[in-house]
Every structure is written in structure tokens, then in C-alpha cells.
C-alpha atoms as a PDB file:
ATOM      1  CA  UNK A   1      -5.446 -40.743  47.651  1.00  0.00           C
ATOM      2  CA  UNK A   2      -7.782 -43.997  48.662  1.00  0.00           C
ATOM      3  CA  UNK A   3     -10.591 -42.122  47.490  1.00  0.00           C
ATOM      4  CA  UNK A   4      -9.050 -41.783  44.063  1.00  0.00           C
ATOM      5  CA  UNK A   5      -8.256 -45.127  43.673  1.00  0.00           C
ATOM      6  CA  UNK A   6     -11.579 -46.563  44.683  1.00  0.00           C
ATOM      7  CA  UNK A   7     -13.108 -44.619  42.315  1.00  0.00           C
ATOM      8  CA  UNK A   8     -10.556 -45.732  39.654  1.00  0.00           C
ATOM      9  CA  UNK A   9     -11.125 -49.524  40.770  1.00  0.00           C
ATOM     10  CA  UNK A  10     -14.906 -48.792  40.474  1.00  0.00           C
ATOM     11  CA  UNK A  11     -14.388 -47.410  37.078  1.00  0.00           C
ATOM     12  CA  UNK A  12     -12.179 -50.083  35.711  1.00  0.00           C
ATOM     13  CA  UNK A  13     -14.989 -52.377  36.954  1.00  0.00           C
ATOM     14  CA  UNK A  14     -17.685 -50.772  35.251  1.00  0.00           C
ATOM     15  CA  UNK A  15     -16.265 -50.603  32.465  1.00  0.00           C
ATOM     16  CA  UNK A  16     -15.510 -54.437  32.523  1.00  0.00           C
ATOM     17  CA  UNK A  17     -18.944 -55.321  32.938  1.00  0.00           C
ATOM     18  CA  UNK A  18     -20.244 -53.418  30.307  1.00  0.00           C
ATOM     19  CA  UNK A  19     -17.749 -54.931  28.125  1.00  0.00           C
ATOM     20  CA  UNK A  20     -18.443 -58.376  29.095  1.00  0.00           C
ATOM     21  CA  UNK A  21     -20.716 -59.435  26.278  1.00  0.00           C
ATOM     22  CA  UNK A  22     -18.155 -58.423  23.856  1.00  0.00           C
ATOM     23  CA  UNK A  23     -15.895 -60.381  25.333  1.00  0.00           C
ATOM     24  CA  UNK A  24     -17.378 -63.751  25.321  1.00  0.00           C
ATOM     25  CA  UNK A  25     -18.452 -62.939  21.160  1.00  0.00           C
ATOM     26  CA  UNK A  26     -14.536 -62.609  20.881  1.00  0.00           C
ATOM     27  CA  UNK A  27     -13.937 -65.842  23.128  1.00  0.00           C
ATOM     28  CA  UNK A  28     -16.260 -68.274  21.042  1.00  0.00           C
ATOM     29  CA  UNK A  29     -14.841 -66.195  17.491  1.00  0.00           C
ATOM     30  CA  UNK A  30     -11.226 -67.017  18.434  1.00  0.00           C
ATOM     31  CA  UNK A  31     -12.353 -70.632  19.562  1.00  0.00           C
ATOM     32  CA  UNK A  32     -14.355 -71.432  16.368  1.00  0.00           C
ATOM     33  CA  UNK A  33     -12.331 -69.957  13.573  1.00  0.00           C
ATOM     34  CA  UNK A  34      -8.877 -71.565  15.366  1.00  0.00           C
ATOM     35  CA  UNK A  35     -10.809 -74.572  15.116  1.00  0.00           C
ATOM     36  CA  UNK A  36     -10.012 -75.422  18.731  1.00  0.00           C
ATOM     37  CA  UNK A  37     -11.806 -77.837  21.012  1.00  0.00           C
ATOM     38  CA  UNK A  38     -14.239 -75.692  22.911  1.00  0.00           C
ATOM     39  CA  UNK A  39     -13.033 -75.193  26.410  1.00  0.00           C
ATOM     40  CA  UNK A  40     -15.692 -76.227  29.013  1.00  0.00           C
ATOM     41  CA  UNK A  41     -15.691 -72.860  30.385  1.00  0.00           C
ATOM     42  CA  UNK A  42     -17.483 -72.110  27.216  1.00  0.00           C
ATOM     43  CA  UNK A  43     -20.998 -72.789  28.484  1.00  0.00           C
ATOM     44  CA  UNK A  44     -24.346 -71.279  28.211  1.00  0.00           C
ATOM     45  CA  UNK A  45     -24.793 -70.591  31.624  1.00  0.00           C
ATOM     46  CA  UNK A  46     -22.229 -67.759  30.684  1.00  0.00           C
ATOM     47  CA  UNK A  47     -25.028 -65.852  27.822  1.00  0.00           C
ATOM     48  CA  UNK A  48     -27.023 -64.601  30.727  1.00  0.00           C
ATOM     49  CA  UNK A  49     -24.637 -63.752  33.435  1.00  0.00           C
ATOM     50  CA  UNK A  50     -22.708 -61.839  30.438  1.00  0.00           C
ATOM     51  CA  UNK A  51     -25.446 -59.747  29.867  1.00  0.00           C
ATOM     52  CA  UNK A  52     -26.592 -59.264  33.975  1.00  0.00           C
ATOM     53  CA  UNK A  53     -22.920 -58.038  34.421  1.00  0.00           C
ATOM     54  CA  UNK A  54     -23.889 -55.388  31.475  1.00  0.00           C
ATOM     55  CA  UNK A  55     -26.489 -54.525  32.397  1.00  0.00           C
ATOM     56  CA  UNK A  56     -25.595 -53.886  36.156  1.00  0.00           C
ATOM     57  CA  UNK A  57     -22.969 -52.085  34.372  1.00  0.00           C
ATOM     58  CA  UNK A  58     -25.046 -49.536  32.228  1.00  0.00           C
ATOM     59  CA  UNK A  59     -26.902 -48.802  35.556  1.00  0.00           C
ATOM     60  CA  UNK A  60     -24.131 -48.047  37.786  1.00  0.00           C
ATOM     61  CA  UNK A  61     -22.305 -45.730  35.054  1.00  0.00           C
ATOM     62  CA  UNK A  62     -24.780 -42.844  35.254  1.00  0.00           C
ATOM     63  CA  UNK A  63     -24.408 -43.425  39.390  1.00  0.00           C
ATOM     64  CA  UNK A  64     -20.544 -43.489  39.036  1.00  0.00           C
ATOM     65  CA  UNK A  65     -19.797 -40.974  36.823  1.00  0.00           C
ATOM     66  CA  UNK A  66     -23.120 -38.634  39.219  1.00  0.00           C
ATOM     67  CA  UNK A  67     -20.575 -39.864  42.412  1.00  0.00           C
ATOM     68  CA  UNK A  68     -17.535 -38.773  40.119  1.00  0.00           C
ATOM     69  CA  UNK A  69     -18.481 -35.176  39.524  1.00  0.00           C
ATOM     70  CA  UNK A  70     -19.710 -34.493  42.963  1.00  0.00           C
ATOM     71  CA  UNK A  71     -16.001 -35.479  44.578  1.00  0.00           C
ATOM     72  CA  UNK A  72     -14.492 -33.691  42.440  1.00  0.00           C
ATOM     73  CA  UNK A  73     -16.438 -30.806  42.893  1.00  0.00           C
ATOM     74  CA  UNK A  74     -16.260 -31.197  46.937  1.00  0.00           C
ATOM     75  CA  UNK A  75     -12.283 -31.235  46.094  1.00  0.00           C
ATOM     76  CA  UNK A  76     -12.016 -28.493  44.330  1.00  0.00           C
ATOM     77  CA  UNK A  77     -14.293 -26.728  47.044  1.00  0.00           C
ATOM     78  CA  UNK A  78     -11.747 -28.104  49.783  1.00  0.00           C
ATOM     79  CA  UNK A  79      -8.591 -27.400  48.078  1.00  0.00           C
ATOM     80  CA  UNK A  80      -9.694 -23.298  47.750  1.00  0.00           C
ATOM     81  CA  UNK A  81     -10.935 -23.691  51.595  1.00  0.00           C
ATOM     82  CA  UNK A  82      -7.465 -24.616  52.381  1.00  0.00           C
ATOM     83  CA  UNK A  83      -5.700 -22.220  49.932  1.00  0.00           C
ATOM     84  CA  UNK A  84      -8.028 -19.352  51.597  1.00  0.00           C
ATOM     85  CA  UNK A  85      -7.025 -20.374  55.213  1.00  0.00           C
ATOM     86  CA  UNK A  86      -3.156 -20.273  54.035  1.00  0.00           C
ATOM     87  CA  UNK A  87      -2.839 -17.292  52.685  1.00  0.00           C
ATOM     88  CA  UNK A  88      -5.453 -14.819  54.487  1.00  0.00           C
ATOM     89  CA  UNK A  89      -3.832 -12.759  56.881  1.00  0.00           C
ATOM     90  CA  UNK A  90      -4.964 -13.005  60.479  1.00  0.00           C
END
């Protein structure tokens, strides 16, 4: 069960790094067309690291979803070992 939800956690996280850049397009939209006083947490500091976090992103997804298939191929594999060992007769 903790191996299921690391890999969830890792998913969620890739998944928010790719969608990072989108993000902070949607931030500034809202901020400008509300015609709102641009927070200081709007900075430019924020373009780059925005697109680092996608791009870490896009390279860990082939690597996660890789990591993905082969535990759930090593569980199926595990789950008919223990089936087998149940129900042969000795």
C-alpha cells in the first residue's frame, strides 16, 4: 500500500510541474483582466523556474510512467506466485 501511494504522490507531482507554466499564464490573466494590484509574488524570477519545473517534469514522465508499468507488472507476477502457492496441493 506505501508503494501505491508514492507512486500516486509522484504522479500528482509530475503532473504539477508540467502544468506549472499554465498556471502562472492563468495567475497574471486573472490579475490583469480583474484589474488587481499585482501581487509581489508575481515576479520574473518565476518565468524560468516555471518552465525548469516543466521541463524536469516532461523528463521524469517517460521514467515514471517506465517505473509504473514495471510494478505493476512485478505485482501481477507476485499476486499469481502467491495464488499458485495457495492453491497447489502439496
Amino acid at each position: 500500500m506505501a508503494v501505491a501511494g508514492i507512486l500516486c504522490g509522484l504522479w500528482i507531482s509530475i503532473i504539477g510541474f508540467i502544468v506549472s507554466p499554465a498556471l502562472l499564464v492563468g495567475e497574471w490573466l486573472v490579475v490583469h483582466m480583474m484589474g488587481w494590484v499585482t501581487p509581489v509574488s508575481l515576479n520574473l524570477y518565476q518565468i524560468p523556474l516555471t518552465l525548469m519545473l516543466c521541463a524536469i517534469g516532461l523528463g521524469a514522465f517517460p521514467l515514471l510512467k517506465q517505473l509504473t508499468m514495471y510494478l505493476v507488472n512485478f505485482f501481477e507476477k507476485y499476486i499469481r506466485y502467491n495464488l499458485r502457492s495457495i492453491y497447489t496441493e502439496k
